[in-house]
Every structure is written in structure tokens, then in C-alpha cells.
N, C-alpha and C. Protein backbone atom coordinates (compact mmCIF):
# COMPACT_ATOMS: atom_id res chain seq x y z
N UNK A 1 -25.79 -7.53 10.37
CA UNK A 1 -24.46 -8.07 10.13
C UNK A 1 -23.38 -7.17 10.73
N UNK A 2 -23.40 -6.11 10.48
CA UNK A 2 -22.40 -5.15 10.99
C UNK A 2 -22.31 -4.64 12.56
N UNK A 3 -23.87 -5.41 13.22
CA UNK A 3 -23.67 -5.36 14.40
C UNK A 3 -23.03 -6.60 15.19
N UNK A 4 -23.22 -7.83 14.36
CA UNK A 4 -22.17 -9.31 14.74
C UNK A 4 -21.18 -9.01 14.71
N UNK A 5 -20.82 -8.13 13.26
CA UNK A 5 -19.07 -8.04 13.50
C UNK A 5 -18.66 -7.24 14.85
N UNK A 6 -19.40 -6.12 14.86
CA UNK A 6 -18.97 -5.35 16.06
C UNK A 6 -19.08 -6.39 17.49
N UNK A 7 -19.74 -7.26 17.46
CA UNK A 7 -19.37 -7.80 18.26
C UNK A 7 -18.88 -8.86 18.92
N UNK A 8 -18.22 -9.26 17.53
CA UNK A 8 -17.13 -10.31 17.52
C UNK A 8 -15.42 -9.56 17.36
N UNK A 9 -15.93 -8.32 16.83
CA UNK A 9 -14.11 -7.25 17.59
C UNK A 9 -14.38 -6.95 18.97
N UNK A 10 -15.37 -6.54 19.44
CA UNK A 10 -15.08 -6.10 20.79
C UNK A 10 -14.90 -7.65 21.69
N UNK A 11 -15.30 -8.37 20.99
CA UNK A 11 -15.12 -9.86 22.00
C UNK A 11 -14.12 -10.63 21.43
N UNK A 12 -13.40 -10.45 20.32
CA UNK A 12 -12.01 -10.93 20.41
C UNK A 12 -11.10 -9.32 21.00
N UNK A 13 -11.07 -8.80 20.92
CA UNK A 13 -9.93 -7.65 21.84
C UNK A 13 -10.28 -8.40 23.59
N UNK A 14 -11.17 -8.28 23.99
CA UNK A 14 -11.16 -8.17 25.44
C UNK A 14 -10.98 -10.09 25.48
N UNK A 15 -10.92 -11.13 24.79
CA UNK A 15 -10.33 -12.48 24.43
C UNK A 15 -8.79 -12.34 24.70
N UNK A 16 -8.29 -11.58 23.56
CA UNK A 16 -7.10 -11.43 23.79
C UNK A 16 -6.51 -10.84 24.76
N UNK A 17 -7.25 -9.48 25.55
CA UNK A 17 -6.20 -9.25 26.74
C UNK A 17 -6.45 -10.21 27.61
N UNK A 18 -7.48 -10.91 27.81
CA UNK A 18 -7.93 -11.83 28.79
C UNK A 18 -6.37 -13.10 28.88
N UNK A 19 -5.99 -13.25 27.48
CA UNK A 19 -5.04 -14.36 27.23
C UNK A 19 -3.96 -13.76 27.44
N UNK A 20 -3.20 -12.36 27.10
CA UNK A 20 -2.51 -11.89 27.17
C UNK A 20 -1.83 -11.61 29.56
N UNK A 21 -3.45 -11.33 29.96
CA UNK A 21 -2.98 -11.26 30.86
C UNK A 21 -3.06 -13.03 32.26
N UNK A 22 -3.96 -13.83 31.54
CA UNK A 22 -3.65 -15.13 32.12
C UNK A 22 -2.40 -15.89 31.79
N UNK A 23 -2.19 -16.16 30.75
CA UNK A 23 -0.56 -16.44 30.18
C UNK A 23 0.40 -15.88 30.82
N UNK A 24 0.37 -14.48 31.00
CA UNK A 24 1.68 -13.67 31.81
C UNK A 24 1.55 -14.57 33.76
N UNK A 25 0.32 -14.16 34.07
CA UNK A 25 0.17 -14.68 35.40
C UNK A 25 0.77 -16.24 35.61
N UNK A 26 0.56 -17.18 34.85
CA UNK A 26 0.95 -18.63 34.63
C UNK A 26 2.46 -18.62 34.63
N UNK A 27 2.78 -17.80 33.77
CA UNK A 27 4.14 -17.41 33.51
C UNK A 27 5.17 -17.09 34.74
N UNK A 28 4.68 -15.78 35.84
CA UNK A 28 5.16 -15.34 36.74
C UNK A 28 4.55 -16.20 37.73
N UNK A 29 3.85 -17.29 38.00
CA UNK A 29 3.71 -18.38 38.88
C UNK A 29 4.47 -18.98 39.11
N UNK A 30 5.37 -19.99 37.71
CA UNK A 30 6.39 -20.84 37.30
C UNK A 30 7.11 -20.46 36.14
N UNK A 31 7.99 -19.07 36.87
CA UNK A 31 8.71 -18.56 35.80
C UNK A 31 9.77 -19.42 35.18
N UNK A 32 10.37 -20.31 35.87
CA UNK A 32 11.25 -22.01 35.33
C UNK A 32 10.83 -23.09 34.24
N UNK A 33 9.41 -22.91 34.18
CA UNK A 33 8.79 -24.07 33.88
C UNK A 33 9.40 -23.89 32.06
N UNK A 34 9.97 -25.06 31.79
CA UNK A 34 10.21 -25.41 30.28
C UNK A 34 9.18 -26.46 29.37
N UNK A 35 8.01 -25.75 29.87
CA UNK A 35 6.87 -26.26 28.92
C UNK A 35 5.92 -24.93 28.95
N UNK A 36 5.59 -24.86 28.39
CA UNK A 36 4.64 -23.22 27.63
C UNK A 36 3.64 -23.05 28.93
N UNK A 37 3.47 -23.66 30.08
CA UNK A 37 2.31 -23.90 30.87
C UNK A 37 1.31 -22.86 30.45
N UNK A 38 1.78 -21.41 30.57
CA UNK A 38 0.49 -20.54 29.77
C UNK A 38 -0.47 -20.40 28.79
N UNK A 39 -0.26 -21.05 28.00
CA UNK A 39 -0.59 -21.81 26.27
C UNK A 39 -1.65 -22.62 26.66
N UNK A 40 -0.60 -23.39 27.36
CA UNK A 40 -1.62 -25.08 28.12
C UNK A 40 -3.08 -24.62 28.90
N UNK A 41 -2.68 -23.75 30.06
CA UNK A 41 -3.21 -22.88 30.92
C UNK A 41 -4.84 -22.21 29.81
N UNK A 42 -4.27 -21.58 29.08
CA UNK A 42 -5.36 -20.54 28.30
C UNK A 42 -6.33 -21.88 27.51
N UNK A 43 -5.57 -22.66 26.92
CA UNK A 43 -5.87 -23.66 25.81
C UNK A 43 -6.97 -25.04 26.46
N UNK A 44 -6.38 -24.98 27.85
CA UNK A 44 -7.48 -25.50 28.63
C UNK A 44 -9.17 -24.75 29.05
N UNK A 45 -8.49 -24.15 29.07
CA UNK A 45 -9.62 -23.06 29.82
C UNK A 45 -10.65 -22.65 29.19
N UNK A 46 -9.95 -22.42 27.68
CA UNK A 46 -11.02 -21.89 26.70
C UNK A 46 -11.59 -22.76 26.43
N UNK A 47 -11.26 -24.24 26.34
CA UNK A 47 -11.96 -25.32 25.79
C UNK A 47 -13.01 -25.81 26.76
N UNK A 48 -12.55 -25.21 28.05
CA UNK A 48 -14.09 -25.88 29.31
C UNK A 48 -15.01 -25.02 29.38
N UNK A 49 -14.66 -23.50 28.90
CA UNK A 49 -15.35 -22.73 28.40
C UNK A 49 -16.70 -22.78 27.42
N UNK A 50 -15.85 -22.90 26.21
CA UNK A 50 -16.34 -23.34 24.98
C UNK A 50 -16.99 -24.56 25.10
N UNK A 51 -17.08 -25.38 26.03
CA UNK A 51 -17.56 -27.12 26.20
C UNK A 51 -19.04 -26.18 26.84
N UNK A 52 -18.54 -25.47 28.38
CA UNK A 52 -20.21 -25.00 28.99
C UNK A 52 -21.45 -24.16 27.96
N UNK A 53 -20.51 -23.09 27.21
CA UNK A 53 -21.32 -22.07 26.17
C UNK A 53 -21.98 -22.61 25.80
N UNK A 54 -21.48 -23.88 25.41
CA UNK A 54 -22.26 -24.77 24.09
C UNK A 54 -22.73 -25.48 24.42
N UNK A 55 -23.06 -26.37 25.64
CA UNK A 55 -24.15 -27.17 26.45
C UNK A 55 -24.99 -26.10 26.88
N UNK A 56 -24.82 -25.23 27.33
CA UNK A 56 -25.98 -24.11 27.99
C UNK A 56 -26.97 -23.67 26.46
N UNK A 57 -25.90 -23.30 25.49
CA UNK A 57 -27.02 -22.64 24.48
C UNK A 57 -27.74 -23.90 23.79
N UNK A 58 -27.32 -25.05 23.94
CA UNK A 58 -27.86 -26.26 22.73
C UNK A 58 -29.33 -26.68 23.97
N UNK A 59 -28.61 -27.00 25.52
CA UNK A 59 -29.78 -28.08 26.35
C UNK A 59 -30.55 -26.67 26.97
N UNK A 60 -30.16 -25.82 26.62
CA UNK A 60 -31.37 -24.34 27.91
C UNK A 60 -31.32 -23.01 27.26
N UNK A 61 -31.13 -22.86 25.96
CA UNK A 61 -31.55 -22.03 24.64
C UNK A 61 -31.60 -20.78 25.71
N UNK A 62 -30.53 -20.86 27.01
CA UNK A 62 -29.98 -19.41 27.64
C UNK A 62 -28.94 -18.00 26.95
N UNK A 63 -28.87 -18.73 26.10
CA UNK A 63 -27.47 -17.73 25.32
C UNK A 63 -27.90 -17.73 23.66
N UNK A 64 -28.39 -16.32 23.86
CA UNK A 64 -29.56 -16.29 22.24
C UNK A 64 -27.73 -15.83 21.61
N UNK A 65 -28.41 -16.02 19.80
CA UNK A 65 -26.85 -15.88 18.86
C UNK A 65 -26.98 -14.44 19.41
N UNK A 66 -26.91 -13.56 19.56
CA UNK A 66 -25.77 -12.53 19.58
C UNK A 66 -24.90 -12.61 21.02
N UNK A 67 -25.34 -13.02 22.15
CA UNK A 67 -24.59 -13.54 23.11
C UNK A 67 -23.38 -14.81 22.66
N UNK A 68 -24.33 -15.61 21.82
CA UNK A 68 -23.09 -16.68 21.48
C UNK A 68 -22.33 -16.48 20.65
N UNK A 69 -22.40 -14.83 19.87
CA UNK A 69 -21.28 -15.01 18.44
C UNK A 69 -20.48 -14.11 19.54
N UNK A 70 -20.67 -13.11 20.51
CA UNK A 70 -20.28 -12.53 21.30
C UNK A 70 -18.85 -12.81 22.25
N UNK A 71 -19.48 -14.47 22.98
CA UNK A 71 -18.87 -15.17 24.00
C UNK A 71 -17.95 -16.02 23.08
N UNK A 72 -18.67 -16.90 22.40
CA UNK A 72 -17.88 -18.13 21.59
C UNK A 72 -16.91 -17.82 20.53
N UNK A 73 -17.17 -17.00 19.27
CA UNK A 73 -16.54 -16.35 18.32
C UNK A 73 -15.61 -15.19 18.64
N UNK A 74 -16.29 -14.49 19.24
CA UNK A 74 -15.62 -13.30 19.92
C UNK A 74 -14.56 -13.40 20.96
N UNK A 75 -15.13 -13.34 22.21
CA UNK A 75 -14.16 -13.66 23.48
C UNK A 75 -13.10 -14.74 23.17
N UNK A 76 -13.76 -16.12 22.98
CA UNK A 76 -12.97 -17.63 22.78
C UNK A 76 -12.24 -17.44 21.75
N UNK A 77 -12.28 -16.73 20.70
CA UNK A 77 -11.81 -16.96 19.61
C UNK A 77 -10.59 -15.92 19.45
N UNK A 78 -11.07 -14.69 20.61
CA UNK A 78 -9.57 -13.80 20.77
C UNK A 78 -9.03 -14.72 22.01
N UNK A 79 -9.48 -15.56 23.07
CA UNK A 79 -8.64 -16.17 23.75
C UNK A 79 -7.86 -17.37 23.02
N UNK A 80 -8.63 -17.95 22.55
CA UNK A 80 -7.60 -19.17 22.23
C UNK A 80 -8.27 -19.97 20.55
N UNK A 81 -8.04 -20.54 19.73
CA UNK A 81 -8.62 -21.03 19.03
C UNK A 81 -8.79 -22.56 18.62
N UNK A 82 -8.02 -22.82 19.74
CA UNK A 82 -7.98 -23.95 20.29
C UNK A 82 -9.19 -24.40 20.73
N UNK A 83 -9.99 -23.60 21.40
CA UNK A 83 -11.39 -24.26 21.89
C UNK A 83 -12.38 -24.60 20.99
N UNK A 84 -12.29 -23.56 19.54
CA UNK A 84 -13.23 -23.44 18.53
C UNK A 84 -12.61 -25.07 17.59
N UNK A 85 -11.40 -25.54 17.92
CA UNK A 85 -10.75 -26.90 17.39
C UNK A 85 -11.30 -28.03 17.67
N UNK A 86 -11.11 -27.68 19.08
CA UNK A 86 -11.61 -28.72 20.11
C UNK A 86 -13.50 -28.99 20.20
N UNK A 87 -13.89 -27.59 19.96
CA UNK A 87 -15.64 -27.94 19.91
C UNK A 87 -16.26 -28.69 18.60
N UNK A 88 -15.37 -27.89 17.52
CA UNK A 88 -15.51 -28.68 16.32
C UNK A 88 -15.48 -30.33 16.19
N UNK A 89 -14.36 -30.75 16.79
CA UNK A 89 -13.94 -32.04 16.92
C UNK A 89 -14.77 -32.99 17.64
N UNK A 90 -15.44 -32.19 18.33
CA UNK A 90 -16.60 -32.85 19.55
C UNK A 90 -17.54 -32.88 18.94
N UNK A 91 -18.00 -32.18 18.21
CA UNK A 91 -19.11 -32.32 17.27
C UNK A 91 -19.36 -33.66 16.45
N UNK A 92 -17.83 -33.89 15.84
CA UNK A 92 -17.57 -34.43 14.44
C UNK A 92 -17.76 -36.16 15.59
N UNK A 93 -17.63 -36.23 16.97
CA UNK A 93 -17.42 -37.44 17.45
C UNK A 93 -18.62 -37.33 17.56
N UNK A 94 -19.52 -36.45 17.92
CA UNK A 94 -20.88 -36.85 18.34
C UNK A 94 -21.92 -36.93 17.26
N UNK A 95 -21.05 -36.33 16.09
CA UNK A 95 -22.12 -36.95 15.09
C UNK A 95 -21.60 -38.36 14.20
N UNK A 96 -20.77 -38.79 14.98
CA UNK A 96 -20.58 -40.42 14.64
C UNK A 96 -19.32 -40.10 13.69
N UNK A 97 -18.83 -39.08 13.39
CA UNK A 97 -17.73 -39.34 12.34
C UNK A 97 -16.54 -39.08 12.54
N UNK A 98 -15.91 -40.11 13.35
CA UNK A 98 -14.85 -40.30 13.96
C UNK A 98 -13.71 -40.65 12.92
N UNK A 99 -13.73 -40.89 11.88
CA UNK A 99 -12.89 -40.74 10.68
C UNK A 99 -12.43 -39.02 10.22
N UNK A 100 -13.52 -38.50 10.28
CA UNK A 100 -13.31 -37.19 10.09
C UNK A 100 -12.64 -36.11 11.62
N UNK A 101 -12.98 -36.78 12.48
CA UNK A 101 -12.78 -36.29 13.67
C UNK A 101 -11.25 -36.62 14.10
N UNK A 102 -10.91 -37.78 14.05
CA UNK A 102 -9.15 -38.15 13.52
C UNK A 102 -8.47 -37.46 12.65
N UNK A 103 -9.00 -37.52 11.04
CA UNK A 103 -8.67 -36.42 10.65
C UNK A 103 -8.22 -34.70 11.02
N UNK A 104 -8.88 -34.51 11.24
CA UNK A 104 -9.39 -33.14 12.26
C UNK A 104 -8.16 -32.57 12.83
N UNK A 105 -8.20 -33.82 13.56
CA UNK A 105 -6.76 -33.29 14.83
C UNK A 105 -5.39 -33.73 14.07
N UNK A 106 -5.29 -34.59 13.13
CA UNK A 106 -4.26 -35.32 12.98
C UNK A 106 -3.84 -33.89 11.61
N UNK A 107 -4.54 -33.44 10.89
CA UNK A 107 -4.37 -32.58 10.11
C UNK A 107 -4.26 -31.03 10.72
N UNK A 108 -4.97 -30.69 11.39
CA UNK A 108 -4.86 -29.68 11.98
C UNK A 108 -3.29 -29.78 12.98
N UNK A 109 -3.59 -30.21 13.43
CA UNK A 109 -1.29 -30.41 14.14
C UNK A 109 -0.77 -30.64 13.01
N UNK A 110 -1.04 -31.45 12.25
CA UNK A 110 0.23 -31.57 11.54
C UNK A 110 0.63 -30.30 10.52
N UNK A 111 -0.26 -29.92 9.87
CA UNK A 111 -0.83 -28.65 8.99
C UNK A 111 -0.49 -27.66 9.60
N UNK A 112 -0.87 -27.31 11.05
CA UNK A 112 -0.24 -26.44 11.77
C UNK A 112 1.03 -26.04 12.08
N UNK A 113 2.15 -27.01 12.38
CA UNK A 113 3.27 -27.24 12.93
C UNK A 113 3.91 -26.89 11.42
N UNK A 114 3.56 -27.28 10.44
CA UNK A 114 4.19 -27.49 9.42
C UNK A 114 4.12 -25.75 9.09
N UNK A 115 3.06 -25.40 9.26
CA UNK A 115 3.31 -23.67 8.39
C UNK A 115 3.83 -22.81 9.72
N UNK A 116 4.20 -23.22 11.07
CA UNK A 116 5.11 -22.13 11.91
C UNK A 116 6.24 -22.61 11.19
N UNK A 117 6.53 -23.94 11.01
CA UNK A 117 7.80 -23.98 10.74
C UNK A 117 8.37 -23.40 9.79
N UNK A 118 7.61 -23.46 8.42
CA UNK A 118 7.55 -22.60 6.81
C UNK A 118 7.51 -20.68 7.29
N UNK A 119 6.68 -20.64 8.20
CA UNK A 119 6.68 -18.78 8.65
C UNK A 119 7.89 -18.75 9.25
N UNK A 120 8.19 -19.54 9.71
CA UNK A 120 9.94 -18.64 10.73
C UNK A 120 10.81 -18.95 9.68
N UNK A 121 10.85 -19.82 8.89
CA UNK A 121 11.98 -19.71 7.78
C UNK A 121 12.05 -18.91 6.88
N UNK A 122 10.55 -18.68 6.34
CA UNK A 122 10.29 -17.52 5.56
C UNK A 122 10.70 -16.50 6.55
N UNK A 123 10.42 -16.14 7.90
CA UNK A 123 11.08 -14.87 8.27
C UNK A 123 11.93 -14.76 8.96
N UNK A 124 13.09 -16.03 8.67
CA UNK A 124 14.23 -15.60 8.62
C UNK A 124 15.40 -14.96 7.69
N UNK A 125 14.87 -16.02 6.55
CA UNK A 125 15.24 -15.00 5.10
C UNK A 125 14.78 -13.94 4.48
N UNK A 126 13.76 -13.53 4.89
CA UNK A 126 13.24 -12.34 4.62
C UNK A 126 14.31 -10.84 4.82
């Protein structure tokens, strides 16, 4: 156990500079652009990511679990968590439960949006 965790910190740190420094690059591409393109950029990426990890380890049992808590949990999960949203959701369609899979997204945005909005008010009065 204590060797998963270790290597789900060292694979979210090197996640996050990974996002930290693709976001900036996106950024200084189309420093104008008035849509987050970097966000979009990372949020894509991790999810075609997270789509291959997880066809490679399910159809060619190439990526034993400590590689996949490594790559998927670790890396993906300091890059974006968006992909771990998005794989979930793919799941929930491919196991037929597309009620729950609506759910999913429709709660997760909305649930989401709703507590940045509650955190910046809380830290504005703070």
C-alpha cells in the first residue's frame, strides 16, 4: 500500500507540472484567446490519454496495476481530473446505464460550478 501511494505522489507531481507547463504553452500560443484554450487543451488530452491506458490495460493486460495506478491515478489525475470523469462516464454508457451516466455529467457540472461559485464567495468574505 505505501508503495501505491508513493506512486500515485510521484505521478500526480510530475501530472501536474506536465499541466502546469502545457497550459502555459497553449496560453503563450494564443495569448488573446477569451476561452481557457489551456484547460480545454489539458482536459482533452488527458481524456485520449485516459481512453488509450484503459483500452491497452483492459484488451492487452500491457499495463500491470502498479503501472496503471502510476499512469491513470497518478500522472492523469495530477494532469487533469477530467479524464478520470470522462472514463467513469464511459464506463457507466458501456455498461448500459445511461440514466446514471446523464446523471454523472449533469451532476458533476452542475455540483461543480455550484461549489467554485460558493468557494470564491466564501473567499471573498473571508
Amino acid at each position: 500500500m505505501a508503495f501505491q501511494i508513493f506512486l500515485v505522489g510521484i505521478g500526480g507531481f510530475m501530472g501536474s507540472v506536465f499541466r502546469f507547463l502545457l497550459s502555459g504553452f497553449v496560453h503563450r500560443m494564443v495569448p488573446l484567446a477569451e476561452f481557457p484554450l489551456g484547460t480545454l487543451a489539458v482536459n482533452v488530452l488527458g481524456c485520449l490519454l485516459i481512453g488509450v491506458l484503459n483500452g491497452l490495460s483492459e484488451t492487452r493486460q500491457i499495463i500491470g496495476p502498479d503501472l496503471r495506478i502510476f499512469l491513470m491515478i497518478g500522472m492523469l489525475g495530477g494532469f487533469t481530473t477530467f479524464s478520470t470523469f470522462g472514463s467513469e462516464t464511459l464506463a457507466l454508457i458501456r455498461d448500459a446505464a445511461l440514466v446514471q451516466a446523464m446523471a454523472n455529467v449533469t451532476v458533476q457540472v452542475f455540483f461543480g460550478l455550484i461549489a467554485v461559485w460558493l468557494g470564491d464567495m466564501l473567499g471573498r468574505v473571508v
